[in-house]
Protein backbone atom coordinates (compact mmCIF):
# COMPACT_ATOMS: atom_id res chain seq x y z
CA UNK A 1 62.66 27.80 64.73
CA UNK A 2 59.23 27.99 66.83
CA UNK A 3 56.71 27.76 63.94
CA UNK A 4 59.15 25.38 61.66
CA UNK A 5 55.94 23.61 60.90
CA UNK A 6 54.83 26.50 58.42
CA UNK A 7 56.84 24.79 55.86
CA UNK A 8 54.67 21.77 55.67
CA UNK A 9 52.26 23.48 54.00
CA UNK A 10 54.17 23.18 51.12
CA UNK A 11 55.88 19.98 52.18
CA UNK A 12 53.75 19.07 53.38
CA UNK A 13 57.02 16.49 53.05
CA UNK A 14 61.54 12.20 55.92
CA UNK A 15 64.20 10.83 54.33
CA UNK A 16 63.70 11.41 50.58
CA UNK A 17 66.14 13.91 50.02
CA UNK A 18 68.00 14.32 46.89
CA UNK A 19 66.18 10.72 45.71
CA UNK A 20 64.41 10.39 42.37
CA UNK A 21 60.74 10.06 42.15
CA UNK A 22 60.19 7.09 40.41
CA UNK A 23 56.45 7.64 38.56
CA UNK A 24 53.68 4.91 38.88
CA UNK A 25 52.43 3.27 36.09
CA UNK A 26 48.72 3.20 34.59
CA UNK A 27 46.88 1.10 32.42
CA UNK A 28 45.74 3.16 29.22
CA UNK A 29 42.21 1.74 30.13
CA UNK A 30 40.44 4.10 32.68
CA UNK A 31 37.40 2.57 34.54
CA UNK A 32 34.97 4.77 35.92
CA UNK A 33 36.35 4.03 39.75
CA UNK A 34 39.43 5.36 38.37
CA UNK A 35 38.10 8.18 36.79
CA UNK A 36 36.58 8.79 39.86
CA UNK A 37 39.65 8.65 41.85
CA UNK A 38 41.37 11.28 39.38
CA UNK A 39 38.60 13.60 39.58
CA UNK A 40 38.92 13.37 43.41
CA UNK A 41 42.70 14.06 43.43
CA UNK A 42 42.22 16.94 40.79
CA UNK A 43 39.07 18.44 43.66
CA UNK A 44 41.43 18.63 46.31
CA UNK A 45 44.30 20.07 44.74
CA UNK A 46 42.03 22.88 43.36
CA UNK A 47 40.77 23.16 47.18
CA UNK A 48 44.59 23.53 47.85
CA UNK A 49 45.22 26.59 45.87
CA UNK A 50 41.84 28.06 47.06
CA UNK A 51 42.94 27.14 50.65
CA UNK A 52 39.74 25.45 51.18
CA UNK A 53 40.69 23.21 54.43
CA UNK A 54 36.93 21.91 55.09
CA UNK A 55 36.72 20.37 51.29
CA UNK A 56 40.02 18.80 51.59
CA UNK A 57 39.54 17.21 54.70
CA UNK A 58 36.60 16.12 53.37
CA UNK A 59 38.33 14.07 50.78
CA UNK A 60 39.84 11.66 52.83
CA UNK A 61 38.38 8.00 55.06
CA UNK A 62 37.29 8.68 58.70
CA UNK A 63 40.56 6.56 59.23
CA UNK A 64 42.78 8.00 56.45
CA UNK A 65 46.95 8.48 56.91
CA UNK A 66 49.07 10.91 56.09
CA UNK A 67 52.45 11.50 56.18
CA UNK A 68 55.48 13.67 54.87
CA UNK A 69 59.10 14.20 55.83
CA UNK A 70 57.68 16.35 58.94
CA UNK A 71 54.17 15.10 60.01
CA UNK A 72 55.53 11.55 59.46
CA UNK A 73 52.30 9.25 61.02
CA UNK A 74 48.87 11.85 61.06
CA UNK A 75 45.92 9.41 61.29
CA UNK A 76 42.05 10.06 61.37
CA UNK A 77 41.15 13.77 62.29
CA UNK A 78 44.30 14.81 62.36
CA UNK A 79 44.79 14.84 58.63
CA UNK A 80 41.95 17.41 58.10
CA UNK A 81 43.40 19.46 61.10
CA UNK A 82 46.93 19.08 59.64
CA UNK A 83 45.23 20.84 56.23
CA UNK A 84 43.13 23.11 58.32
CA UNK A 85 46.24 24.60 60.53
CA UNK A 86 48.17 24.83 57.28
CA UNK A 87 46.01 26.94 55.33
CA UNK A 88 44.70 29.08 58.39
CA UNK A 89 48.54 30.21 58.72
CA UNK A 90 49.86 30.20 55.14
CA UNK A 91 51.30 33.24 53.86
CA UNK A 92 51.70 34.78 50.13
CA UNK A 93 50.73 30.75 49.29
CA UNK A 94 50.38 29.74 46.03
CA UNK A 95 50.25 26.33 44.37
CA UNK A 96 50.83 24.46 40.96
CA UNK A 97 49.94 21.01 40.60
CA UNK A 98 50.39 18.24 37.31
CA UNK A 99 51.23 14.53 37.11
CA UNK A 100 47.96 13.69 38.07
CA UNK A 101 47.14 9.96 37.74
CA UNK A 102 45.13 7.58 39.32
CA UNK A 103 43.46 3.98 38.76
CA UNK A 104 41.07 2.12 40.78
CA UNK A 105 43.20 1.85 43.87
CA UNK A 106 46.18 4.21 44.08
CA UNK A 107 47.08 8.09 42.35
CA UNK A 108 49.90 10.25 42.21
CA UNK A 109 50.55 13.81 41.53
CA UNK A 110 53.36 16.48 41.38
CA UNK A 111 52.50 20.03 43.06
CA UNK A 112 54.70 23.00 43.68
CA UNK A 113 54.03 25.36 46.76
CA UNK A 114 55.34 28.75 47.13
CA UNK A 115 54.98 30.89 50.34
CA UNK A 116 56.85 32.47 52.77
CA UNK A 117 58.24 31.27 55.90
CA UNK A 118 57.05 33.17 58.29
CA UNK A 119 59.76 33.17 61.03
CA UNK A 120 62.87 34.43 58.89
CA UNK A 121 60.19 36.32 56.30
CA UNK A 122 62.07 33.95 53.67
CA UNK A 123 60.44 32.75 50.10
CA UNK A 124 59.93 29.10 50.20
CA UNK A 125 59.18 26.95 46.81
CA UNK A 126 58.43 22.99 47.99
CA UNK A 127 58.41 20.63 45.22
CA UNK A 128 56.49 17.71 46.11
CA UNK A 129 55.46 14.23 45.41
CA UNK A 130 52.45 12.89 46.56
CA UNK A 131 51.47 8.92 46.56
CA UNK A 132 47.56 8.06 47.39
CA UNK A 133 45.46 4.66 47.82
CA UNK A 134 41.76 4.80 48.16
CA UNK A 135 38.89 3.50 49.86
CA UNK A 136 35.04 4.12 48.86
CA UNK A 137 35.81 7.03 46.98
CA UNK A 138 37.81 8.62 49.51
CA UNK A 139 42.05 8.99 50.30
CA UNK A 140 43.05 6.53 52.81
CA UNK A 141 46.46 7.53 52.25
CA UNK A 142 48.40 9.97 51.10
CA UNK A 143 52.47 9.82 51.27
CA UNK A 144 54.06 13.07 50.10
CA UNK A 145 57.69 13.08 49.69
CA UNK A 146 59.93 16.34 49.21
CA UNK A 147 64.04 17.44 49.92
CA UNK A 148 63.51 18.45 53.83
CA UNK A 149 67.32 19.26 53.72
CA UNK A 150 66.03 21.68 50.62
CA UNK A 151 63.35 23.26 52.21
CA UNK A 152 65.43 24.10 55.36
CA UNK A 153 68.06 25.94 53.41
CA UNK A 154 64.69 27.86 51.95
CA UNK A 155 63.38 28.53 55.12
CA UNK A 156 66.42 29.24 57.17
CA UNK A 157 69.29 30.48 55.02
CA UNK A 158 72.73 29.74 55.74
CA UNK A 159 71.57 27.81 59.46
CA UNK A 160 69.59 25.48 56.86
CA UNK A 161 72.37 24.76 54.51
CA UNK A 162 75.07 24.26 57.69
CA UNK A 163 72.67 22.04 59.86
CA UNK A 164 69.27 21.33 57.83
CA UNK A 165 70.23 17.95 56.63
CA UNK A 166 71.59 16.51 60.34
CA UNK A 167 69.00 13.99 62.07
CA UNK A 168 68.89 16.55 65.18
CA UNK A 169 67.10 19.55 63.36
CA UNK A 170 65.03 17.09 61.37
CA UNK A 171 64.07 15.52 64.62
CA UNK A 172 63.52 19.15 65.73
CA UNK A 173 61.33 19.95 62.80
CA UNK A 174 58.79 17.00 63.61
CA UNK A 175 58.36 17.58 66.88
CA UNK A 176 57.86 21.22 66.13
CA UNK A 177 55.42 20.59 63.80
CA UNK A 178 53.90 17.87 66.17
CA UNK A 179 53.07 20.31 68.73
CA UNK A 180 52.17 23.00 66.49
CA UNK A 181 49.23 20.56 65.23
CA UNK A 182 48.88 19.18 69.32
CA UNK A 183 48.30 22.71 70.35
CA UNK A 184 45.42 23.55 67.33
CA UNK A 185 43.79 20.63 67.85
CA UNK A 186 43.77 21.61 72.10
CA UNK A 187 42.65 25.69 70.93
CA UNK A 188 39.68 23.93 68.26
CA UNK A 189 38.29 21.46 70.54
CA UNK A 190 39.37 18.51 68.62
């Protein structure tokens, strides 16, 4: 389970498991901030699927958050180095995204992620939800939310479906993945 943080790239991804995604609500008039904000959500998801780290670091504040059911509090230049390890590393990756919405302060949108794991060689598919507020035309944060219990059965088989959803190898996960993003900040100087 060394390089358990490979699965965040599609998970990118704590405690939502098997709970409904309740979907935010829009007015049906769209200013031009909000239009705005849309067009910036739709830009980085397309970055996404062409693994473009630099442009979607680029969408976020200097002192944007980020976090998921495995890099639970990333702040500041950690979020683009999150993005940047992810894609550097990501293996037969794809991505599908839809449900995107947005107004003049928050978004939303649903994206799917398939790649494989690259310590058991395993196909992974990560359904995720992701939550955004903004600030001067930018993400201050993003909250994505996905079935960590899910993704571990993915990822590691019958270990994942016996011990995936105890607290101990989601602990194990985050502090994987914590030092995984530690150590690439350390090796790029950041």
């Amino acid at each position: 389970m060394r390089h358990i943080y490979a699965f965040a790239i599609v998970g990118l991804l704590a405690g939502c498991a098997g709970q409904p995604v309740q979907p935010l609500t829009y007015s049906a008039t769209t200013s031009t901030t909000a239009q705005a904000n849309k067009r910036l959500i739709e830009n980085f998801y397309h970055a996404f699927q062409q693994r473009d780290a630099e442009t979607m670091a680029n969408s976020y504040a200097p002192n944007a958050s980020f976090s998921d059911p495995v890099f639970t509090d990333l702040h500041g230049q950690q979020v683009g180095d999150m993005w940047r390890m992810l894609a550097g590393r990501a293996q037969n990756f794809s991505m599908v995204y839809d449900g995107i919405n947005a107004d003049e302060q928050t978004g939303e949108a649903h994206w799917t992620a398939t790649y494989t794991f690259s310590q058991t060689g395993r196909t992974v598919v990560n359904d995720i939800h992701s939550r955004f507020t903004f600030e001067n035309g930018k993400i201050a944060t993003q909250h994505d939310s996905f079935d960590l219990w899910h993704w571990t059965i993915q990822a590691l088989g019958v270990k994942g479906r016996v011990l995936g959803w105890t607290p101990f190898v989601k602990h194990k996960i985050q502090h994987q993945a914590g030092k995984a993003l530690q150590d690439y900040q350390l090796e790029h100087g950041h």
